[in-house]
N, C-alpha and C. Protein backbone atom coordinates (compact mmCIF):
# COMPACT_ATOMS: atom_id res chain seq x y z
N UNK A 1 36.50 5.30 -13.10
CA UNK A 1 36.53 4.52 -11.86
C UNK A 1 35.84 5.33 -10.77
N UNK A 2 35.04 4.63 -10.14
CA UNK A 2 34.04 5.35 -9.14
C UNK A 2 35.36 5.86 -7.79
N UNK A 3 34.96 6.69 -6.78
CA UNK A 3 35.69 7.33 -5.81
C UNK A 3 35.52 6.69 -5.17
N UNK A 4 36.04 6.28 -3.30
CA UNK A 4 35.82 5.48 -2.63
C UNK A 4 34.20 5.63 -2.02
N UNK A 5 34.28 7.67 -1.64
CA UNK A 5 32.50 7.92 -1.34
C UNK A 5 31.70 7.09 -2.65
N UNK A 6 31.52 7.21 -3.50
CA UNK A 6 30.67 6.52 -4.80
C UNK A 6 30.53 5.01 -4.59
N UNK A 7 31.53 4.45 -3.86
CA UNK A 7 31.39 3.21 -4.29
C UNK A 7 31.46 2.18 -2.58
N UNK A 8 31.10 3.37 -1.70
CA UNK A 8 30.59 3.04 -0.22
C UNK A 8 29.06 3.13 -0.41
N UNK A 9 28.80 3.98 -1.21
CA UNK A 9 27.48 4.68 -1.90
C UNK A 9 26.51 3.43 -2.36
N UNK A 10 27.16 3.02 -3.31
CA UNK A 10 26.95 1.63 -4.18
C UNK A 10 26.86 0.58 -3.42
N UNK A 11 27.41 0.56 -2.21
CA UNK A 11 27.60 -0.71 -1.59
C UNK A 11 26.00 -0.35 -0.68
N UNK A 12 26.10 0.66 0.28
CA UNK A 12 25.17 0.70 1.07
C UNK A 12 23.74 0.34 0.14
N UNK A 13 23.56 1.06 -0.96
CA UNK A 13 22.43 0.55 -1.92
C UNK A 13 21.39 -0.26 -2.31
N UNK A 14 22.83 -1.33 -2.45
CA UNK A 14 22.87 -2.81 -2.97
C UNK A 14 22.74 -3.21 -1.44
N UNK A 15 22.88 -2.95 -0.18
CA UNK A 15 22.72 -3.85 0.88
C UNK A 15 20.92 -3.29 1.53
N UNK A 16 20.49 -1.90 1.23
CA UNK A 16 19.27 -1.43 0.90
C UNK A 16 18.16 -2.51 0.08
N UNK A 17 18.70 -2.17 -1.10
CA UNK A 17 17.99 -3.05 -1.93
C UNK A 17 17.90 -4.64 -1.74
N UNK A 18 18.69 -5.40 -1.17
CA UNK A 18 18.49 -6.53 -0.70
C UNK A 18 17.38 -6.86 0.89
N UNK A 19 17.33 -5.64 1.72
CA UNK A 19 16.57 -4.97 2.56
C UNK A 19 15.49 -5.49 3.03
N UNK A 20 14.76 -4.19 1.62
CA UNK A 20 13.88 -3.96 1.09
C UNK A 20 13.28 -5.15 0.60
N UNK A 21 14.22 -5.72 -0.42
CA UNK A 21 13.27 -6.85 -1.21
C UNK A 21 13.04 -7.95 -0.08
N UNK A 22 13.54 -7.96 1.21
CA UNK A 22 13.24 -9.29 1.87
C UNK A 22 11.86 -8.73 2.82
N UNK A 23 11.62 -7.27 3.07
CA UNK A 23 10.58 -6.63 3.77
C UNK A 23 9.58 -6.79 2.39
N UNK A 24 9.83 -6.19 1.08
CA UNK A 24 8.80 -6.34 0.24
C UNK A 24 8.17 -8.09 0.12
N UNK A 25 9.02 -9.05 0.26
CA UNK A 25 8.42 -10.29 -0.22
C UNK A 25 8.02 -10.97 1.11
N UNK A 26 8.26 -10.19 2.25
CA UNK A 26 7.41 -10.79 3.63
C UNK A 26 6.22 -9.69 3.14
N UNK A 27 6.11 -8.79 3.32
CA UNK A 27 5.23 -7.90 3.27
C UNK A 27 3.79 -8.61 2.15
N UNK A 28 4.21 -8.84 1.10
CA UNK A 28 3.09 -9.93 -0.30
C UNK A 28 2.97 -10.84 0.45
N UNK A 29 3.61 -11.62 1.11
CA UNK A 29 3.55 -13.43 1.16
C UNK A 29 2.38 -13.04 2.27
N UNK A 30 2.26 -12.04 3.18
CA UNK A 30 1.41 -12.01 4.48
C UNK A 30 -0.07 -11.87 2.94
N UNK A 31 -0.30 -11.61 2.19
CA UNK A 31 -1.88 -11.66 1.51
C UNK A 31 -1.60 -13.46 0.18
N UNK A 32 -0.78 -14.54 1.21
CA UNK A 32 -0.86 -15.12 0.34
C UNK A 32 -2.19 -16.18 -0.23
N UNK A 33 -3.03 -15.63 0.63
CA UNK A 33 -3.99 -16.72 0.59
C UNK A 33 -5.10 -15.89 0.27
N UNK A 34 -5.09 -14.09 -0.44
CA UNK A 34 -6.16 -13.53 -0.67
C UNK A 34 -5.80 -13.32 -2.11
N UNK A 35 -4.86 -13.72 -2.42
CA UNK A 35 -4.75 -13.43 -4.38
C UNK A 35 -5.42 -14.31 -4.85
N UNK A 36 -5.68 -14.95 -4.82
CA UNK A 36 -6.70 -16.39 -5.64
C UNK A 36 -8.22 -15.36 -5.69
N UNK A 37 -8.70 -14.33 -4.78
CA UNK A 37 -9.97 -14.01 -4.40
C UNK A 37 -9.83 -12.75 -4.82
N UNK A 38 -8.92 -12.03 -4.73
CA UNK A 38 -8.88 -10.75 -5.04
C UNK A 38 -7.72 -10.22 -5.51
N UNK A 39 -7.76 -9.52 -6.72
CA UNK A 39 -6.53 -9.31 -7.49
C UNK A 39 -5.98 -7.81 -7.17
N UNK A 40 -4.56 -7.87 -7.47
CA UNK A 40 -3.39 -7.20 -6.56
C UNK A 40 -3.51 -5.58 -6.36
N UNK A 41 -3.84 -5.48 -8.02
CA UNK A 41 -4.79 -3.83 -7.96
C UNK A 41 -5.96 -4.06 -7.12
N UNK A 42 -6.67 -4.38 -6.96
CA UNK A 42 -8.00 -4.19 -6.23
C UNK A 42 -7.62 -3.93 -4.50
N UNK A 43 -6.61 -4.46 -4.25
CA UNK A 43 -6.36 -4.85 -3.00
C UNK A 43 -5.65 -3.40 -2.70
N UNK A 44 -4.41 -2.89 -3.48
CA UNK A 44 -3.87 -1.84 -3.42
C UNK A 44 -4.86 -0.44 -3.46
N UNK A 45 -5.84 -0.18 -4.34
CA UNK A 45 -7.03 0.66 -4.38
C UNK A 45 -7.95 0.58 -3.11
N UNK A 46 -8.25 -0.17 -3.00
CA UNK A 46 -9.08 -0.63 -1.57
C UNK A 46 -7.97 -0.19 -0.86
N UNK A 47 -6.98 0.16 -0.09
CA UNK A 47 -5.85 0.56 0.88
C UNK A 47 -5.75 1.82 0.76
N UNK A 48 -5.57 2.46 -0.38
CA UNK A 48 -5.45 3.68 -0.54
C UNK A 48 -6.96 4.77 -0.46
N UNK A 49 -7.90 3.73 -0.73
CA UNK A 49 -9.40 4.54 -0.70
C UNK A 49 -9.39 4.62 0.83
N UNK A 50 -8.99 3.31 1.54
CA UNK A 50 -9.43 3.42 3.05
C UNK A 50 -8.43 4.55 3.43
N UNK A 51 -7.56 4.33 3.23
CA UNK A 51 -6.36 5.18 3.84
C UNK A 51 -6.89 6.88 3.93
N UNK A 52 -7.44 7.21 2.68
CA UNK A 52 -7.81 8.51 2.37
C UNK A 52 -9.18 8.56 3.12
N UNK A 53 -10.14 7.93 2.73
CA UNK A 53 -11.40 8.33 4.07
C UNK A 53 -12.32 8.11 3.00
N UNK A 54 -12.05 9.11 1.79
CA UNK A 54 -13.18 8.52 0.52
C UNK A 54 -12.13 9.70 -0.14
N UNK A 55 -12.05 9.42 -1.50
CA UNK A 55 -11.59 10.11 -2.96
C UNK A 55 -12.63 9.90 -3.81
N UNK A 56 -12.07 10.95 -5.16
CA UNK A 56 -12.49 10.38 -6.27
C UNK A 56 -12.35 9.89 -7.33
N UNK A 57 -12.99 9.74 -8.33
CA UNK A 57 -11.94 8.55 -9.35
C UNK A 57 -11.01 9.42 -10.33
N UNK A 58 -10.74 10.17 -9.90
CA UNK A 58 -9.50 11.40 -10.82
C UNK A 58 -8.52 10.68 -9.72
N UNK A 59 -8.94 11.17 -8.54
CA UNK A 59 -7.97 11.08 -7.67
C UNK A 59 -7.03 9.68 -7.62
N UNK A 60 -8.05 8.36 -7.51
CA UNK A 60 -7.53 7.22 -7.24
C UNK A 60 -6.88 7.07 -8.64
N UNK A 61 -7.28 7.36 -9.59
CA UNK A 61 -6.74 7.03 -11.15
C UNK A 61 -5.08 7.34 -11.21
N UNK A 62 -4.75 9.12 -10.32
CA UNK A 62 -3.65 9.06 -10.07
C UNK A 62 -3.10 8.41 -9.41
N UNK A 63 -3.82 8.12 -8.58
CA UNK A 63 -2.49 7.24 -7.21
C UNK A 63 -2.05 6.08 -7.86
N UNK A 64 -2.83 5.42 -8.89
CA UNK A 64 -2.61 4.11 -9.61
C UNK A 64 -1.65 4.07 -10.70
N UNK A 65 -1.57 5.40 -10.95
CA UNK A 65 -0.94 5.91 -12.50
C UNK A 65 -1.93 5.04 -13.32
N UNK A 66 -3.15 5.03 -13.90
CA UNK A 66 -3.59 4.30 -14.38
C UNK A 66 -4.69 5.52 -15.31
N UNK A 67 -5.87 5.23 -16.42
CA UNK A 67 -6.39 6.28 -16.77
C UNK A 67 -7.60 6.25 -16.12
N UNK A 68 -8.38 6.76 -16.24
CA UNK A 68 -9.77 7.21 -15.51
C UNK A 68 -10.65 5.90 -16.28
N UNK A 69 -10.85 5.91 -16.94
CA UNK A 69 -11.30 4.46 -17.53
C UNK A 69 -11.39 3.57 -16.99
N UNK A 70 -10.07 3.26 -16.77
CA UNK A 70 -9.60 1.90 -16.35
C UNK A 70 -10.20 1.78 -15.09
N UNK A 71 -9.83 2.91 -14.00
CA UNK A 71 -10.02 2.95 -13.12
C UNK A 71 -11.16 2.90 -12.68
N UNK A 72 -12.53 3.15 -13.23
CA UNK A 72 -14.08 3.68 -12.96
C UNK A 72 -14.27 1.89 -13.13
N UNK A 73 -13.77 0.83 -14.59
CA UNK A 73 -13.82 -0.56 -14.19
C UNK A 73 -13.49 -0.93 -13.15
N UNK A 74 -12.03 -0.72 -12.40
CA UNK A 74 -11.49 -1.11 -11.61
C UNK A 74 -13.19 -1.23 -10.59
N UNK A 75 -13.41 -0.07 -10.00
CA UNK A 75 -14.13 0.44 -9.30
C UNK A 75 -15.45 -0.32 -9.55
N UNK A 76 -15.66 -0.76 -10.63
CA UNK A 76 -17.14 -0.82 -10.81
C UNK A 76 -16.80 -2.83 -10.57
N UNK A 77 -16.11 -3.34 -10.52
CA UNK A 77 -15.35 -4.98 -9.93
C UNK A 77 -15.55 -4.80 -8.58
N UNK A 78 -15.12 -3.58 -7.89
CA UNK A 78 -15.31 -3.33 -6.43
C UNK A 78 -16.37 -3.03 -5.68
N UNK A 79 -16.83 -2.44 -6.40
CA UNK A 79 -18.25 -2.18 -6.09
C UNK A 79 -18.95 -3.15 -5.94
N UNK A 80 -19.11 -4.11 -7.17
CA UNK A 80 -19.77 -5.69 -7.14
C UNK A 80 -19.52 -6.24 -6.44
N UNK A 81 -18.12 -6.38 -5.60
CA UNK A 81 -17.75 -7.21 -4.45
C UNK A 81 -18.18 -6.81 -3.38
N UNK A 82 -18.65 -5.47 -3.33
CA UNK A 82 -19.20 -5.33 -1.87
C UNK A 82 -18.05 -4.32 -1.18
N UNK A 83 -17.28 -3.99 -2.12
CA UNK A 83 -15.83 -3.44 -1.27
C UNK A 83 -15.65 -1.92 -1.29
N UNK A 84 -16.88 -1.20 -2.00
CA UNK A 84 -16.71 0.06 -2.19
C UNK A 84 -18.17 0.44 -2.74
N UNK A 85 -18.46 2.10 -1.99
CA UNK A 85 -19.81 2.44 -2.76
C UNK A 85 -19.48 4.08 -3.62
N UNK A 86 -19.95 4.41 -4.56
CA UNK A 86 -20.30 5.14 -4.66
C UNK A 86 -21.02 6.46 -4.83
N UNK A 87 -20.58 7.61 -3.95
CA UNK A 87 -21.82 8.72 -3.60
C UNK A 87 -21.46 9.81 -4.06
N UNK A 88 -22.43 10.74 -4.07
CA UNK A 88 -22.31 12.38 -4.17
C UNK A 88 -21.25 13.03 -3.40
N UNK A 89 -20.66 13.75 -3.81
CA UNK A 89 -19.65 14.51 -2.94
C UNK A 89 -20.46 15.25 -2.78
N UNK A 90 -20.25 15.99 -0.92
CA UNK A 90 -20.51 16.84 -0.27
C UNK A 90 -20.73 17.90 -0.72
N UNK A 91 -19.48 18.16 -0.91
CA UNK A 91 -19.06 19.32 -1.86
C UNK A 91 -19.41 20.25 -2.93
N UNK A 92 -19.85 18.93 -3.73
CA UNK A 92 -20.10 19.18 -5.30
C UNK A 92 -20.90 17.93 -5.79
N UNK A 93 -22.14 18.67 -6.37
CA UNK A 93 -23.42 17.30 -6.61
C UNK A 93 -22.82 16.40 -8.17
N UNK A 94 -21.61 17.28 -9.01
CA UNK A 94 -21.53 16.76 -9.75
C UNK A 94 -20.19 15.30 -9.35
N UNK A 95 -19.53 15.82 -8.76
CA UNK A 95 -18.52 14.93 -8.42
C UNK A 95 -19.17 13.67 -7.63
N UNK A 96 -18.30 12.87 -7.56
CA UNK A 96 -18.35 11.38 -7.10
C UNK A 96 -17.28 10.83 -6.30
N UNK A 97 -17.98 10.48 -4.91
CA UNK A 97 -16.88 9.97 -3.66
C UNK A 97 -16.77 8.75 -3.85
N UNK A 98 -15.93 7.51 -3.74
CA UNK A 98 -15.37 6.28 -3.64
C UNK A 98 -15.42 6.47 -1.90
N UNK A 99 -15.80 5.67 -1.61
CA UNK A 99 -16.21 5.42 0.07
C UNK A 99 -16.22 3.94 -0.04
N UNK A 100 -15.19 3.12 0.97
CA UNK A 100 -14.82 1.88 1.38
C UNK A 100 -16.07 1.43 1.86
N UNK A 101 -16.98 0.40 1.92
CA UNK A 101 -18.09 -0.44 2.86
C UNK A 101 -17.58 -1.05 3.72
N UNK A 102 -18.47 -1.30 4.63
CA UNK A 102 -17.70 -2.31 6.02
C UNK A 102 -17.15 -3.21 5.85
N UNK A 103 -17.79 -4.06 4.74
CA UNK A 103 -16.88 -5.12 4.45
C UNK A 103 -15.63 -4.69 3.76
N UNK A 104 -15.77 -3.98 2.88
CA UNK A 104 -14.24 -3.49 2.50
C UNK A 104 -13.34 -2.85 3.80
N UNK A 105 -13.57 -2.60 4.69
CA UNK A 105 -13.05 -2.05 5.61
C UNK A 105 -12.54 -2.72 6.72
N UNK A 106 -13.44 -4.31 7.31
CA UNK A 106 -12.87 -5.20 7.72
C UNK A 106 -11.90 -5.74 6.79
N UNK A 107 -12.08 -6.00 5.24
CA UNK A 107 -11.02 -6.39 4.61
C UNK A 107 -9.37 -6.17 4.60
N UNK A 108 -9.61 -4.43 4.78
CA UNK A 108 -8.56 -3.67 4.75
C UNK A 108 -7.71 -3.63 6.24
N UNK A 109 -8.63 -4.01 7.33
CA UNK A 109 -7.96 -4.40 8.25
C UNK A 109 -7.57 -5.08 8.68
N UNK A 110 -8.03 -6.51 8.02
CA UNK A 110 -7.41 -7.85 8.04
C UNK A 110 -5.94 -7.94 7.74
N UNK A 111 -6.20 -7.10 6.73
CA UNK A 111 -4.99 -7.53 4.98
C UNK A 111 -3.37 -6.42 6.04
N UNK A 112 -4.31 -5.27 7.03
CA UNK A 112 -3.12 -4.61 7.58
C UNK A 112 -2.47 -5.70 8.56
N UNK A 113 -3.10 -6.37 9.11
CA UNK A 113 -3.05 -7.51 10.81
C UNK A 113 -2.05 -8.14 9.75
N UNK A 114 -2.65 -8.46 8.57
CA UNK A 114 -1.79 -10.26 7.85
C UNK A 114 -0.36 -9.75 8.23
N UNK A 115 -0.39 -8.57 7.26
CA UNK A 115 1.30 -8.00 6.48
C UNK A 115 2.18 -7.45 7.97
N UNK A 116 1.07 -7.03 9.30
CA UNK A 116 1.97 -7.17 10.50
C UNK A 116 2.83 -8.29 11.09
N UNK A 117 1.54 -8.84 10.85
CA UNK A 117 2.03 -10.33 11.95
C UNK A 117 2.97 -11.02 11.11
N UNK A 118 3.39 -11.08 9.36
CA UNK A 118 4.72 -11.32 8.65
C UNK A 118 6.07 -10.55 8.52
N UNK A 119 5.75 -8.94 8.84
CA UNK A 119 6.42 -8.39 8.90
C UNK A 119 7.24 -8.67 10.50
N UNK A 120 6.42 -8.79 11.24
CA UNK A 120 7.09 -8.91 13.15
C UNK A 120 7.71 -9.95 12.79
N UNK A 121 7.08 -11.07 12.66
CA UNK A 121 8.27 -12.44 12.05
C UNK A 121 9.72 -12.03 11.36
N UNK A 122 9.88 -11.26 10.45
CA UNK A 122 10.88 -11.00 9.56
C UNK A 122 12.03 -10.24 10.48
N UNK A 123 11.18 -8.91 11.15
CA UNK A 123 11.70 -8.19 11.89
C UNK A 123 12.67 -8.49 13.26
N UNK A 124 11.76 -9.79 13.83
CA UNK A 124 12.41 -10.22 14.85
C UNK A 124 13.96 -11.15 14.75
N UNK A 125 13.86 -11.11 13.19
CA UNK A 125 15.51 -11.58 13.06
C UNK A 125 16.39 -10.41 13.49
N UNK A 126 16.06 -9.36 13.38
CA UNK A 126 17.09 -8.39 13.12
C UNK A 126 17.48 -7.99 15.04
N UNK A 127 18.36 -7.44 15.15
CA UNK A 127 19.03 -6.79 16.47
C UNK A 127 17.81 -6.04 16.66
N UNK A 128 17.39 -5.71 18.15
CA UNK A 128 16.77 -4.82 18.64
C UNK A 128 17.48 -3.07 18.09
N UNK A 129 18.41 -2.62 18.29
CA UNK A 129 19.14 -1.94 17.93
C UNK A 129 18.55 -1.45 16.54
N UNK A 130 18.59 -2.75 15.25
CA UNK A 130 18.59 -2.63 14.12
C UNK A 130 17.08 -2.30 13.71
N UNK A 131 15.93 -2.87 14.85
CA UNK A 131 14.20 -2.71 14.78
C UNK A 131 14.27 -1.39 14.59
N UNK A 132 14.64 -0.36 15.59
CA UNK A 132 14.68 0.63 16.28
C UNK A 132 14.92 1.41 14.98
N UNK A 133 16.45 1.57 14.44
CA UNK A 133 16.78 2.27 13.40
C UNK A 133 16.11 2.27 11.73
N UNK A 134 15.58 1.38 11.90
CA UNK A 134 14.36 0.92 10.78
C UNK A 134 13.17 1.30 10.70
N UNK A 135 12.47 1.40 11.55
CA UNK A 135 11.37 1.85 12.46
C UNK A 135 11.54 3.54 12.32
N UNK A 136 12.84 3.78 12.73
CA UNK A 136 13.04 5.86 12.88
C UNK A 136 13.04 6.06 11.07
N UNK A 137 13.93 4.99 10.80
CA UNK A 137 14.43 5.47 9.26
C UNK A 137 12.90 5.78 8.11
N UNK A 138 12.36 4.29 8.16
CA UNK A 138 10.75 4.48 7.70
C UNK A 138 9.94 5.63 7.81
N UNK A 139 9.98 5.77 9.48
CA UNK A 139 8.88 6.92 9.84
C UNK A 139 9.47 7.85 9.15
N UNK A 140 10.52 8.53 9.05
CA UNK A 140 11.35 9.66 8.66
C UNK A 140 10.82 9.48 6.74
N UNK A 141 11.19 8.42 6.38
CA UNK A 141 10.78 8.27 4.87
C UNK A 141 9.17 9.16 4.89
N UNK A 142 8.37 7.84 5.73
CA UNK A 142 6.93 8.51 5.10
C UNK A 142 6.72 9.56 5.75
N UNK A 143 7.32 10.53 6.19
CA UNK A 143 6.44 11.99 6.54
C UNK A 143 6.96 12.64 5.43
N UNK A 144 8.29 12.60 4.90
CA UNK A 144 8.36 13.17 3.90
C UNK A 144 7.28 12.96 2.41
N UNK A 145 6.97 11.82 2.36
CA UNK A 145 6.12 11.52 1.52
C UNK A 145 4.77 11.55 1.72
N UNK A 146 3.76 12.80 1.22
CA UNK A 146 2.47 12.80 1.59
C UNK A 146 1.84 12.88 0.58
């Protein structure tokens, strides 16, 4: 039988996870009218390439958990769309940068505006109070996570 801490534990969780899933399914529904055009990996890769400035395909392969293979297709779908180029790294003539194009880049800023302007909707149910502590709690999440 769980302790009372264990099972305050369990409760907070389960009221987390219900949260979450109502921020995760506002968060999708804001790109509901770009999945028909562009599929869900492509959209996630394109975010993370912009996010980073340019990577390479070792790099993005990890962020995807996906293999290098897969990923250089992925890439080479994106490329055709206009949503990504690939160049020489600076660095190193043998390596290869993934660099977002403008149009991938207006894309990526669209797709951030959509998932705002659904997320402020969602958000504005909650207590000012409750914005606030959500808002600290998040930020606090992603600095830990880099």
């Amino acid at each position: 039988m769980a302790d009372a801490g264990t099972a305050a534990s369990l409760l907070d969780m389960a009221s987390v996870e219900k949260g979450l899933a109502v921020l995760v399914e506002a968060y999708d529904n804001g790109l509901a009218d770009l999945r028909f055009a562009l599929p869900a990996v492509q959209i996630r890769a394109l975010l993370i390439i912009e996010r980073a400035g340019n990577m390479n395909l070792r790099q993005l392969a990890a962020e995807l958990g996906a293999s290098a293979s897969a990923a250089s297709r992925l890439c080479d779908r994106m490329e055709a769309a206009d949503l990504l180029t690939r160049e020489r790294a600076a660095a190193s003539r043998r390596e290869i940068d993934l660099v977002v194009t403008e149009v991938g880049r207006r894309l990526a800023d669209w797709i951030r505006h959509q998932r705002c302007s659904v997320l402020d909707g969602v958000l504005q149910s909650m207590s000012p109070d409750g914005r606030r502590a959500l808002a600290r709690g998040l930020a606090e999440l992603a600095s830990g996570v880099q």
